[in-house]
N, C-alpha and C. Protein backbone atom coordinates (compact mmCIF):
# COMPACT_ATOMS: atom_id res chain seq x y z
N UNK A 1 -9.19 10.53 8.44
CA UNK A 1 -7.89 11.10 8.08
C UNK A 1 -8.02 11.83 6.75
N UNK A 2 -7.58 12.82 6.49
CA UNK A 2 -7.33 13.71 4.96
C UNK A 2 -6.66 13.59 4.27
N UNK A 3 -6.70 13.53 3.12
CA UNK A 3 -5.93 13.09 2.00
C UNK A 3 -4.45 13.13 2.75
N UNK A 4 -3.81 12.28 2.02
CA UNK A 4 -2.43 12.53 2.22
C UNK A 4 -1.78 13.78 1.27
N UNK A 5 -2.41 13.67 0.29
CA UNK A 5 -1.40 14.98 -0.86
C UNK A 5 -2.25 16.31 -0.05
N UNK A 6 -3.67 16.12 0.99
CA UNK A 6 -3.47 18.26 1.52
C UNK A 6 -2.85 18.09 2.52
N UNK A 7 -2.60 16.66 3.17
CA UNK A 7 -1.22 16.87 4.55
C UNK A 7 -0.35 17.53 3.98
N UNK A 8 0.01 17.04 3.09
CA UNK A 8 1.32 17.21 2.38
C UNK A 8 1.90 18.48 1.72
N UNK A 9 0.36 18.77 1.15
CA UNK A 9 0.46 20.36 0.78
C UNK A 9 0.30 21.17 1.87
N UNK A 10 -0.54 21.44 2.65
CA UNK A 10 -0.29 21.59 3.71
C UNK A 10 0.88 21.88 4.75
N UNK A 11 1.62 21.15 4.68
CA UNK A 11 2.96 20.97 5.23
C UNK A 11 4.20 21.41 4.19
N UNK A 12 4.13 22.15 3.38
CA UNK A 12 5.26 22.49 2.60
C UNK A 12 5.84 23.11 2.91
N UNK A 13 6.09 23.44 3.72
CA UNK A 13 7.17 24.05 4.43
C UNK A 13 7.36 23.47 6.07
N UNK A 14 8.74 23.06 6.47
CA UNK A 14 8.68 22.68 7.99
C UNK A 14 9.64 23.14 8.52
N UNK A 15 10.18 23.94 9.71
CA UNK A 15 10.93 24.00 10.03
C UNK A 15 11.53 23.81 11.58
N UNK A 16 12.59 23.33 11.67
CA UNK A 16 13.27 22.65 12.26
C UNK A 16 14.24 23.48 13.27
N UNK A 17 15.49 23.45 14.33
CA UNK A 17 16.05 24.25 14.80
C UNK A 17 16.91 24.68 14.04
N UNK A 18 17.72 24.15 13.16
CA UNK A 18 18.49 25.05 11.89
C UNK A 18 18.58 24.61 10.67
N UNK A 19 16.89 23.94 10.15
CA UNK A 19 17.07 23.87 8.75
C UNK A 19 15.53 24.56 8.36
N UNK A 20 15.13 24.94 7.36
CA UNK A 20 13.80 24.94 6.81
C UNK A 20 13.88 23.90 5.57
N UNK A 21 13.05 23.12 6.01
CA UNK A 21 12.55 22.51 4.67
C UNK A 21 11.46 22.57 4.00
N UNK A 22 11.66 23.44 2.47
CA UNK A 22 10.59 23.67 1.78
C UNK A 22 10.49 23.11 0.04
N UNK A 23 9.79 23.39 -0.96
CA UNK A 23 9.82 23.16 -2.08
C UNK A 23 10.85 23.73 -2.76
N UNK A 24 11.35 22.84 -3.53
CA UNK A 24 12.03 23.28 -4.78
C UNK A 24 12.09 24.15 -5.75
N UNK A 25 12.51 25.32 -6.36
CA UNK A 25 12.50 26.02 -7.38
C UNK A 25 13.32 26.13 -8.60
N UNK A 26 13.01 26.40 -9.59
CA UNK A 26 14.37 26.47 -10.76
C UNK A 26 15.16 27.75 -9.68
N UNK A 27 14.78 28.64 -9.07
CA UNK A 27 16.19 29.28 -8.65
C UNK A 27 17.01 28.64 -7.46
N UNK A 28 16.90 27.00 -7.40
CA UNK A 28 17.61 26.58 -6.48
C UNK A 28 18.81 25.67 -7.06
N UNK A 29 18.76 26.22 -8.72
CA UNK A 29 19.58 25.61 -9.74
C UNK A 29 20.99 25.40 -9.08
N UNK A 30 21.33 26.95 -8.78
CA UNK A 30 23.26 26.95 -8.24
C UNK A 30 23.42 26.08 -7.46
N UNK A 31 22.72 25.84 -6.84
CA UNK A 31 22.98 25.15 -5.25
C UNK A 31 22.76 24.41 -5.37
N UNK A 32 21.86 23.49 -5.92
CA UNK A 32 21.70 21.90 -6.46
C UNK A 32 22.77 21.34 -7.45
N UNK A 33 23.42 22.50 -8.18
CA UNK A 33 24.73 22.38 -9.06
C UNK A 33 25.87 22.33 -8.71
N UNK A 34 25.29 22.64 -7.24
CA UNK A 34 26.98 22.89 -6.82
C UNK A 34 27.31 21.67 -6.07
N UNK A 35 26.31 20.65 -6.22
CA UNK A 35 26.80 19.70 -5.58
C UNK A 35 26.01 18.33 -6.15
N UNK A 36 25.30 18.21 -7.25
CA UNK A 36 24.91 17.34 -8.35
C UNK A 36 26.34 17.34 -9.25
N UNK A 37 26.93 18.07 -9.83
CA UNK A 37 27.90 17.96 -10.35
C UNK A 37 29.45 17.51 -9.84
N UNK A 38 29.53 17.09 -8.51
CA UNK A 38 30.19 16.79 -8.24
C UNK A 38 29.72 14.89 -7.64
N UNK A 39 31.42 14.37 -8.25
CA UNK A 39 30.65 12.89 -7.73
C UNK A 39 30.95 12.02 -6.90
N UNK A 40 31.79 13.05 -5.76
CA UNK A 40 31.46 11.97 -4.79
C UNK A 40 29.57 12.51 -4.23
N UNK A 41 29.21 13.65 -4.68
CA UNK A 41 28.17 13.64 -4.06
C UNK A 41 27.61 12.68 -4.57
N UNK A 42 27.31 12.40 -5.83
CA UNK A 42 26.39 11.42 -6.51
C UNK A 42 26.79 10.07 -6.54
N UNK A 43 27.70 9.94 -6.35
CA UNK A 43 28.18 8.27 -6.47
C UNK A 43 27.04 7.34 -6.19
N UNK A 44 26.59 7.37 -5.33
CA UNK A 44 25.44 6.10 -4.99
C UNK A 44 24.00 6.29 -5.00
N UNK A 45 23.68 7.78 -5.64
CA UNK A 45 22.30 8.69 -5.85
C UNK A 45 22.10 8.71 -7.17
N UNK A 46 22.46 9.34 -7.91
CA UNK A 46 22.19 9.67 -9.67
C UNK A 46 23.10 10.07 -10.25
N UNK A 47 22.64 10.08 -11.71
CA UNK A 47 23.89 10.51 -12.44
C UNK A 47 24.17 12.04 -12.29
N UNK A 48 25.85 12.67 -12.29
CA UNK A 48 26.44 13.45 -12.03
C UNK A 48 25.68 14.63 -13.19
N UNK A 49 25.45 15.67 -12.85
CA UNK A 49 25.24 16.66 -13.78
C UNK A 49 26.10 17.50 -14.61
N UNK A 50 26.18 17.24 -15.47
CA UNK A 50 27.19 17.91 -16.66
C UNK A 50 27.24 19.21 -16.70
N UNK A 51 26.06 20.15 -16.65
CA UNK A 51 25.66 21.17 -16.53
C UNK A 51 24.50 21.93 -15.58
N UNK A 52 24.51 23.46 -15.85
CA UNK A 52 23.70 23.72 -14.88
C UNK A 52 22.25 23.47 -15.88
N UNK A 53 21.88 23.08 -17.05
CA UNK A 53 21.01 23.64 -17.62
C UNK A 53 20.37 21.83 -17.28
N UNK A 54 20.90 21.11 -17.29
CA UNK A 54 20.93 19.71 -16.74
C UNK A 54 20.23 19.17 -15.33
N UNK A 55 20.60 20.12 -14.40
CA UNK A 55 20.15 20.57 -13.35
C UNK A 55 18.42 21.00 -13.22
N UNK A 56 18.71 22.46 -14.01
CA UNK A 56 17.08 22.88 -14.26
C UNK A 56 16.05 22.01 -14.38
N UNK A 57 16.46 21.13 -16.02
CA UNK A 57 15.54 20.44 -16.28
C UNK A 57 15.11 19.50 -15.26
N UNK A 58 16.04 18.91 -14.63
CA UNK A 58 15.72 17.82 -13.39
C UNK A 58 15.15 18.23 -12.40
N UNK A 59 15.29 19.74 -12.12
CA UNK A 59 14.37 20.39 -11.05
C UNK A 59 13.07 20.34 -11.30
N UNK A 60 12.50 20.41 -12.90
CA UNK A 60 11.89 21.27 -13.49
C UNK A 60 10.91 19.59 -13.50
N UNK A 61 10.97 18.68 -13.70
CA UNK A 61 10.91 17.26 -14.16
C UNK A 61 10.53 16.15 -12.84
N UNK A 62 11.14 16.57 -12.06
CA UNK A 62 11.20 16.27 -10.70
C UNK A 62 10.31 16.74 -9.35
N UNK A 63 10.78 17.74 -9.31
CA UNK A 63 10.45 18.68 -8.03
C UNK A 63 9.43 19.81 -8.45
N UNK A 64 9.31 20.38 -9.40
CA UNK A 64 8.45 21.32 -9.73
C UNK A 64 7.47 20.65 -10.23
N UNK A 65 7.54 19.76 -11.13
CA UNK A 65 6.33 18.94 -11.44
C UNK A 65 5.23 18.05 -10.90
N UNK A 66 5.75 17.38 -9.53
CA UNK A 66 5.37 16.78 -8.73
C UNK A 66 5.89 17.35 -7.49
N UNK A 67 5.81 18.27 -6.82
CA UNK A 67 6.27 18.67 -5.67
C UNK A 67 5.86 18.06 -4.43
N UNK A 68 4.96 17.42 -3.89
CA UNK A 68 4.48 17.41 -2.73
C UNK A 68 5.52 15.93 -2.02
N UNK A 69 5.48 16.13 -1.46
CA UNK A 69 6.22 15.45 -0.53
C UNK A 69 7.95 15.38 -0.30
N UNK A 70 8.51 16.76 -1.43
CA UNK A 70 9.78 16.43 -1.84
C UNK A 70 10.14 18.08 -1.34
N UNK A 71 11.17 18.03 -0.52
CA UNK A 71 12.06 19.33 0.11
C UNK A 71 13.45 19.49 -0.20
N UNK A 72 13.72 21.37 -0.49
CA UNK A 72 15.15 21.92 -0.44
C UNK A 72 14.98 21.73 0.97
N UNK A 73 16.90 20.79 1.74
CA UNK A 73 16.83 20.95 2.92
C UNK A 73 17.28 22.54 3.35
N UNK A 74 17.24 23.53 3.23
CA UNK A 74 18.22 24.77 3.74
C UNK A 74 18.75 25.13 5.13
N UNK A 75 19.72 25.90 5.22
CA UNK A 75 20.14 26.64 6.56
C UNK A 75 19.19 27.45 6.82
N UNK A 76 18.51 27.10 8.08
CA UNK A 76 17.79 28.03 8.65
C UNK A 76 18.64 30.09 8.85
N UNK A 77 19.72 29.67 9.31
CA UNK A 77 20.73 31.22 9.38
C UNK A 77 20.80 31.78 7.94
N UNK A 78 21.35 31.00 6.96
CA UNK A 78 21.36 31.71 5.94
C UNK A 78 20.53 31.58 4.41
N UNK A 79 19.33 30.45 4.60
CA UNK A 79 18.27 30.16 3.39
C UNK A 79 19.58 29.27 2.61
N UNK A 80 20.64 29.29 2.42
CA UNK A 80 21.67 28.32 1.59
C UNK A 80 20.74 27.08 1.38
N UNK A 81 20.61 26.45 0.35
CA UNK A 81 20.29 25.28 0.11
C UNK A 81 21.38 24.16 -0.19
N UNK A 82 20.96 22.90 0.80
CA UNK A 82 22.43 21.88 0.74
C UNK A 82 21.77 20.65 0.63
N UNK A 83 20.77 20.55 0.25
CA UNK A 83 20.33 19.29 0.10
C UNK A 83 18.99 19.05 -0.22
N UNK A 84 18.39 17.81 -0.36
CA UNK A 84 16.88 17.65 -0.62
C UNK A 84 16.64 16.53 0.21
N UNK A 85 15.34 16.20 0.36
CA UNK A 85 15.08 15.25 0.90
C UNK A 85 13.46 15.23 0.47
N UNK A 86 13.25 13.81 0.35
CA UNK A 86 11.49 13.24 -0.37
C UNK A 86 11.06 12.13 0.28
N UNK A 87 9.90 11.91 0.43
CA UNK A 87 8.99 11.02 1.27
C UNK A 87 7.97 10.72 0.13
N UNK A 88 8.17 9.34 -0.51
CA UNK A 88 7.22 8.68 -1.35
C UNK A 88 6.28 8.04 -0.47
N UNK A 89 4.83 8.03 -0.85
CA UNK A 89 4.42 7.60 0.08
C UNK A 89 3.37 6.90 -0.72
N UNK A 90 3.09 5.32 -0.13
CA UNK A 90 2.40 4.23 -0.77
C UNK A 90 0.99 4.50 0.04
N UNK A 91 0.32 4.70 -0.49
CA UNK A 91 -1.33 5.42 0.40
C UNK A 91 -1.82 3.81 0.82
N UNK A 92 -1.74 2.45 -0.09
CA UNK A 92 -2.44 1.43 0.27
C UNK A 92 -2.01 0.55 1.07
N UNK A 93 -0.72 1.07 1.66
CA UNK A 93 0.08 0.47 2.22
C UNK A 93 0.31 1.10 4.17
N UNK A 94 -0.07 2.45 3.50
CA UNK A 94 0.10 3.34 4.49
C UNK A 94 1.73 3.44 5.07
N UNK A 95 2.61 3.15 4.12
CA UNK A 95 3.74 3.38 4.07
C UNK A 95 4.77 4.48 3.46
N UNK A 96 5.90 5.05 3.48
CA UNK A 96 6.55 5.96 2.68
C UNK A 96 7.86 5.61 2.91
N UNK A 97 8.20 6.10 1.43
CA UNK A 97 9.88 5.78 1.33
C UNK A 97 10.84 7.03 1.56
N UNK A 98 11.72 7.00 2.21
CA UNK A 98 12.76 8.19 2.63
C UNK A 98 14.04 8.25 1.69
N UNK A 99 13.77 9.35 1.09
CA UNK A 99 15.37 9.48 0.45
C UNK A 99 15.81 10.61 0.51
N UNK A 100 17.10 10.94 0.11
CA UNK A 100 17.73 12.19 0.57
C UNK A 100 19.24 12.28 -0.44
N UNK A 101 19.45 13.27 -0.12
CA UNK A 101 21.11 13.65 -1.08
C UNK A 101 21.53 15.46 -0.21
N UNK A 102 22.57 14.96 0.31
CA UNK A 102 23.24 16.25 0.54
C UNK A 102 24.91 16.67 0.19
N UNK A 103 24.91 18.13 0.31
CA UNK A 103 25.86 18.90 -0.62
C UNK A 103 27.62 18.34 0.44
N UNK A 104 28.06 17.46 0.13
CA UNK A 104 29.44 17.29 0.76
C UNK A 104 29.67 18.42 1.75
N UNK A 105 30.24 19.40 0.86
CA UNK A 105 30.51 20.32 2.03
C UNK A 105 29.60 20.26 3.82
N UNK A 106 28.75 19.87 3.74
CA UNK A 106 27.96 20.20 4.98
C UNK A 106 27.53 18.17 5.47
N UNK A 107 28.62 17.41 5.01
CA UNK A 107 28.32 16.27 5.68
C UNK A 107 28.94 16.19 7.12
N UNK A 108 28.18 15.37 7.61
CA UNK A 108 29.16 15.21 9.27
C UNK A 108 28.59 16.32 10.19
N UNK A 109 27.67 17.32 10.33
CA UNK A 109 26.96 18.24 10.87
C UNK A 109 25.42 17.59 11.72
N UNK A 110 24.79 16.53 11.03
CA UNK A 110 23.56 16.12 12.02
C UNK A 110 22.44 16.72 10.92
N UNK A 111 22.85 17.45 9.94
CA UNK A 111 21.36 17.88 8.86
C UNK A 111 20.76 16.89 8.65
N UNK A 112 21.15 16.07 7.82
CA UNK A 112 20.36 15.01 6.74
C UNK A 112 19.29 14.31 8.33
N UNK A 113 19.91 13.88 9.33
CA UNK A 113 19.55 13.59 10.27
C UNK A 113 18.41 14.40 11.05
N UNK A 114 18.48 15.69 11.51
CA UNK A 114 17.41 16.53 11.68
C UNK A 114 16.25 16.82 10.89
N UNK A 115 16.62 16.48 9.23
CA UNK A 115 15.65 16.84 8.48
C UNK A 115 15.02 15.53 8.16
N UNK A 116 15.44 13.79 8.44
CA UNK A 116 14.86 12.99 8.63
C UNK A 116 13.95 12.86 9.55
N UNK A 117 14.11 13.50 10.84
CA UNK A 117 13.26 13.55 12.26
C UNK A 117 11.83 13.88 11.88
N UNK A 118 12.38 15.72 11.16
CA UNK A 118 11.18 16.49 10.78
C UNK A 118 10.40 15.31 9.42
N UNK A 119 10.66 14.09 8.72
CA UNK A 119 9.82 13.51 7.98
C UNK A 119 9.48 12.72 8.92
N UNK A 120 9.83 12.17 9.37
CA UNK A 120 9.27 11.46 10.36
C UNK A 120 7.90 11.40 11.46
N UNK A 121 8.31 12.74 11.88
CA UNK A 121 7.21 13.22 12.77
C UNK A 121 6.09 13.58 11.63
N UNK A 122 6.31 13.93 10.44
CA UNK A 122 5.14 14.32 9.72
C UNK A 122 4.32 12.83 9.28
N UNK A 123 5.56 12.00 8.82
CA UNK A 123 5.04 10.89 8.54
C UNK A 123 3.88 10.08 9.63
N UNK A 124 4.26 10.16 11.07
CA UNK A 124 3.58 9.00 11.79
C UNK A 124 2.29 10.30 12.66
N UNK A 125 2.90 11.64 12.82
CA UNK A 125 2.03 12.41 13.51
C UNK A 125 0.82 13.35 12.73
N UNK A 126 1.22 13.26 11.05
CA UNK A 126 0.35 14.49 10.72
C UNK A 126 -0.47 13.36 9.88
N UNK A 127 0.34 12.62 8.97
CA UNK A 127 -0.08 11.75 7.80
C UNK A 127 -0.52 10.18 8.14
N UNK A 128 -0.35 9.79 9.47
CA UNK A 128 -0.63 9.13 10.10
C UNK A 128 -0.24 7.29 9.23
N UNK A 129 0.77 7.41 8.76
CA UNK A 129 1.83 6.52 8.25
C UNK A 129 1.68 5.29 9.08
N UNK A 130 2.00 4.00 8.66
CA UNK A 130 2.26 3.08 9.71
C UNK A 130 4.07 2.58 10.04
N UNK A 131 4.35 3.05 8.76
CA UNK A 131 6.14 2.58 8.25
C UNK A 131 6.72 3.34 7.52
N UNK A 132 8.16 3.86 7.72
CA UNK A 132 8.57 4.61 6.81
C UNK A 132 9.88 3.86 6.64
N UNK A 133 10.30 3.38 5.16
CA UNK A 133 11.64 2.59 4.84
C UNK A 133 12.38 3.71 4.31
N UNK A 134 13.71 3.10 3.90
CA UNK A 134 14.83 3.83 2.93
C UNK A 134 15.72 2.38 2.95
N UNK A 135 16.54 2.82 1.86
CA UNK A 135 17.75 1.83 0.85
C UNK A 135 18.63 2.98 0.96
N UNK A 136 19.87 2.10 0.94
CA UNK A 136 20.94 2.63 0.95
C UNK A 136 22.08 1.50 -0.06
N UNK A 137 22.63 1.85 -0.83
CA UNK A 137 23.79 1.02 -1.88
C UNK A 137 24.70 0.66 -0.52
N UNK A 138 24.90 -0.66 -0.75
CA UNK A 138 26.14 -1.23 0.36
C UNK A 138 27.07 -0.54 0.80
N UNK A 139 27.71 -0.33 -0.44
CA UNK A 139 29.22 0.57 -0.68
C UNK A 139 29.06 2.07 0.05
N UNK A 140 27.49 2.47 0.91
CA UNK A 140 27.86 3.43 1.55
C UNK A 140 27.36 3.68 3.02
N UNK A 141 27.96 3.07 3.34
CA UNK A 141 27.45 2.87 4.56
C UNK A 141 27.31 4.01 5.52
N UNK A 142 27.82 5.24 5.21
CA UNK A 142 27.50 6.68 6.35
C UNK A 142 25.77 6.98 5.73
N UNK A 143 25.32 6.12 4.74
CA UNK A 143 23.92 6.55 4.51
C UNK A 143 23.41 5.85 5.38
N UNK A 144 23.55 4.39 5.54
CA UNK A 144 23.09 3.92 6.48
C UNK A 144 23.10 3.92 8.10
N UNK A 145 24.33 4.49 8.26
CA UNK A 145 24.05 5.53 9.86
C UNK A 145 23.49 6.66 9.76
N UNK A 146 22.90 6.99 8.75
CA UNK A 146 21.66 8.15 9.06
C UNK A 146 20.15 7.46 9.32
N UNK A 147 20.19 6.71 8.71
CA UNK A 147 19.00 5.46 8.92
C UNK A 147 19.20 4.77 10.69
N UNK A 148 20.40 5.09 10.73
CA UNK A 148 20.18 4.09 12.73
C UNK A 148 20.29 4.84 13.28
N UNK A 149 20.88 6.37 12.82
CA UNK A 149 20.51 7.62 14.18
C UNK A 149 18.59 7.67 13.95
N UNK A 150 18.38 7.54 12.86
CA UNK A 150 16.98 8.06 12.84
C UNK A 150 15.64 6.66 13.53
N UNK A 151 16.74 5.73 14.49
CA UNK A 151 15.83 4.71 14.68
C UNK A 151 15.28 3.56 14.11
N UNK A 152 15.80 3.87 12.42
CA UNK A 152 15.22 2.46 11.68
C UNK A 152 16.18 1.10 12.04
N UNK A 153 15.68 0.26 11.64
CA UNK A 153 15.96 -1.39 11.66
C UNK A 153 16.46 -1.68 10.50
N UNK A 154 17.66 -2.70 10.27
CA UNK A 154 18.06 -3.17 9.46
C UNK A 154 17.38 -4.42 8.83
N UNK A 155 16.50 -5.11 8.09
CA UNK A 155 15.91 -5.33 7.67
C UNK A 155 16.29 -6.80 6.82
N UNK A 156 17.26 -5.93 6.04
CA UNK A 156 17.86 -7.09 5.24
C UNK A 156 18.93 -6.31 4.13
N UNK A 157 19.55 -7.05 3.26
CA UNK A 157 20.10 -6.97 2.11
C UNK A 157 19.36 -7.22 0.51
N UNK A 158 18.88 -6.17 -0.01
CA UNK A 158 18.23 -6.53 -1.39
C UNK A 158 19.34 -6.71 -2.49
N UNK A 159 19.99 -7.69 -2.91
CA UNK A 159 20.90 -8.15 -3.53
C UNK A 159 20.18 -7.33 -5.43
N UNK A 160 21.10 -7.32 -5.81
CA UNK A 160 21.01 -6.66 -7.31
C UNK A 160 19.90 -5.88 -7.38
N UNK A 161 19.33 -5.03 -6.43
CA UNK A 161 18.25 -4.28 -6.22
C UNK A 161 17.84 -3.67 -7.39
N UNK A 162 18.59 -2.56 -8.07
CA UNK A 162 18.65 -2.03 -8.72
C UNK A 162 19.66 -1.12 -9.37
N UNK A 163 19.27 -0.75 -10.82
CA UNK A 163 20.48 -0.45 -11.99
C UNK A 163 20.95 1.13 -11.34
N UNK A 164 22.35 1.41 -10.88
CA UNK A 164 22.49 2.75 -10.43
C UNK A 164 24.15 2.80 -11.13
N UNK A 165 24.19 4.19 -11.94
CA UNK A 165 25.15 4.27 -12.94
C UNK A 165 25.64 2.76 -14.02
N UNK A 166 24.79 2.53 -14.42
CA UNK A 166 24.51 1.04 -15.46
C UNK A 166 25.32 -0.08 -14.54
N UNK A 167 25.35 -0.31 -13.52
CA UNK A 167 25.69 -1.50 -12.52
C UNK A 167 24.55 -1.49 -11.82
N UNK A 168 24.31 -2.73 -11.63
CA UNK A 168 23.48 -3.24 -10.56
C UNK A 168 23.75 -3.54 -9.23
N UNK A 169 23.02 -2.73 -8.22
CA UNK A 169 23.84 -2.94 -6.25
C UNK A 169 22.80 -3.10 -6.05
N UNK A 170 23.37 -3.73 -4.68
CA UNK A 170 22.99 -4.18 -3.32
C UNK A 170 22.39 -3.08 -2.78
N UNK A 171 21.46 -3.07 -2.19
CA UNK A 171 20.67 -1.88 -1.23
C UNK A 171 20.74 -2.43 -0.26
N UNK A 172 21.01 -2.08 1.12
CA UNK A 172 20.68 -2.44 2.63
C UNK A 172 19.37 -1.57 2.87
N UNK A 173 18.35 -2.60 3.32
CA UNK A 173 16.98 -2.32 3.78
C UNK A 173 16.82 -2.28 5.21
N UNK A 174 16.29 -0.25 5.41
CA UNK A 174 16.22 -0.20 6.70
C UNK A 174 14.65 0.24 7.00
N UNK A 175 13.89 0.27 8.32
CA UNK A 175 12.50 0.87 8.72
C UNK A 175 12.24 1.26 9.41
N UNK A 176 11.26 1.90 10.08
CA UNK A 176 10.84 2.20 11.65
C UNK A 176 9.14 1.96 11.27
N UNK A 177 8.86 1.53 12.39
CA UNK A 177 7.26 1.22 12.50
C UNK A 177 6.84 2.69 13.67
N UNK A 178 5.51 3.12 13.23
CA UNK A 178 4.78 4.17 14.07
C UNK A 178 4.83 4.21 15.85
N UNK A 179 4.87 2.85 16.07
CA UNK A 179 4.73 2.19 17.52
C UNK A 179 6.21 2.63 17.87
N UNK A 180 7.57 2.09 17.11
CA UNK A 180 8.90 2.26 17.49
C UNK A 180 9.15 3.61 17.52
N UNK A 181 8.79 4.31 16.69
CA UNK A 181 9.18 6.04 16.87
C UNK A 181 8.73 6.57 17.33
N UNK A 182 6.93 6.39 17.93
CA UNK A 182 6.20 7.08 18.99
C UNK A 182 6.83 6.42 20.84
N UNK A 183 7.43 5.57 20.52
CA UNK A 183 8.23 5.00 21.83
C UNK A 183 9.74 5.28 22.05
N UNK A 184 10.38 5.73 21.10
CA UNK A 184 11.61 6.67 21.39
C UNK A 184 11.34 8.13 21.80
């Protein structure tokens, strides 16, 4: 098998029936602003962005600095960027973690969901993964029906998981094993 980071590079770009998912840029500032700064987007993701210059740096810190495994989700019709989505991936484990954040306006459509598929299939078909998890904060549970359209298992409850806006939550722990998603 080949490194996981030239799968990965490799694969920077994927596209899907109406999203492309590719790397991040500082010119994907507006569009990451236009919905980092607002908080119901962020409520259970990160802190709200004050500004656009706030934004940059986090692009800049984040996604430009370490890029590989981390995607603008966009509209395939119009390049619009509405979201991101990243696949951490534990090499000794042969595992990766799924996370995601998308722009309100475009919730309730099946994206975040389509562009989970497309990690998915990269995860168990290109990168040859054995497990891919994600957490979700209790308090939101439409994250966690993106996790059971996408096939994962509920797992458990990680009680005081971790510090998100200086409170400590509950994460609901979900997975899919290689065997379960090559059998759907």
């Amino acid at each position: 098998m080949e490194s996981y980071s030239y799968v990965l590079a490799e694969h920077q770009t994927i596209q899907t029936e109406r999203l492309i998912l590719r790397p991040i840029t500082l010119t994907d500032a507006r569009d990451i602003f236009e919905y980092a700064s607002d908080e119901d987007n962020t409520k259970f993701v990160f802190d709200t962005h004050p500004d656009i210059d706030h934004t940059r740096k986090q692009i800049a810190e984040y996604f430009v600095a370490t890029p590989l495994g981390k995607y603008g989700i966009t509209l395939a019709e119009t390049g619009k960027l509405i979201g991101t989505i990243d696949l951490r991936i534990d090499t000794t484990a042969k595992s990766g973690c799924l996370g995601y954040a998308l722009n309100k306006a475009f919730w309730g459509n099946g994206y975040m969901t389509e562009a989970g598929f497309a990690l998915l299939d990269l995860s168990f078909n290109k990168l040859e993964l054995e497990r891919v998890f994600a957490t979700h904060d209790v308090c939101n549970p439409a994250s966690g029906k993106v996790m059971q359209r996408l096939g994962m298992t509920y797992e458990g409850t990680l009680r005081k998981s971790r510090l998100a806006k200086k409170v400590l939550v509950d994460d609901a722990y979900y997975s899919i094993l290689k065997e379960e998603y090559i059998a759907k």
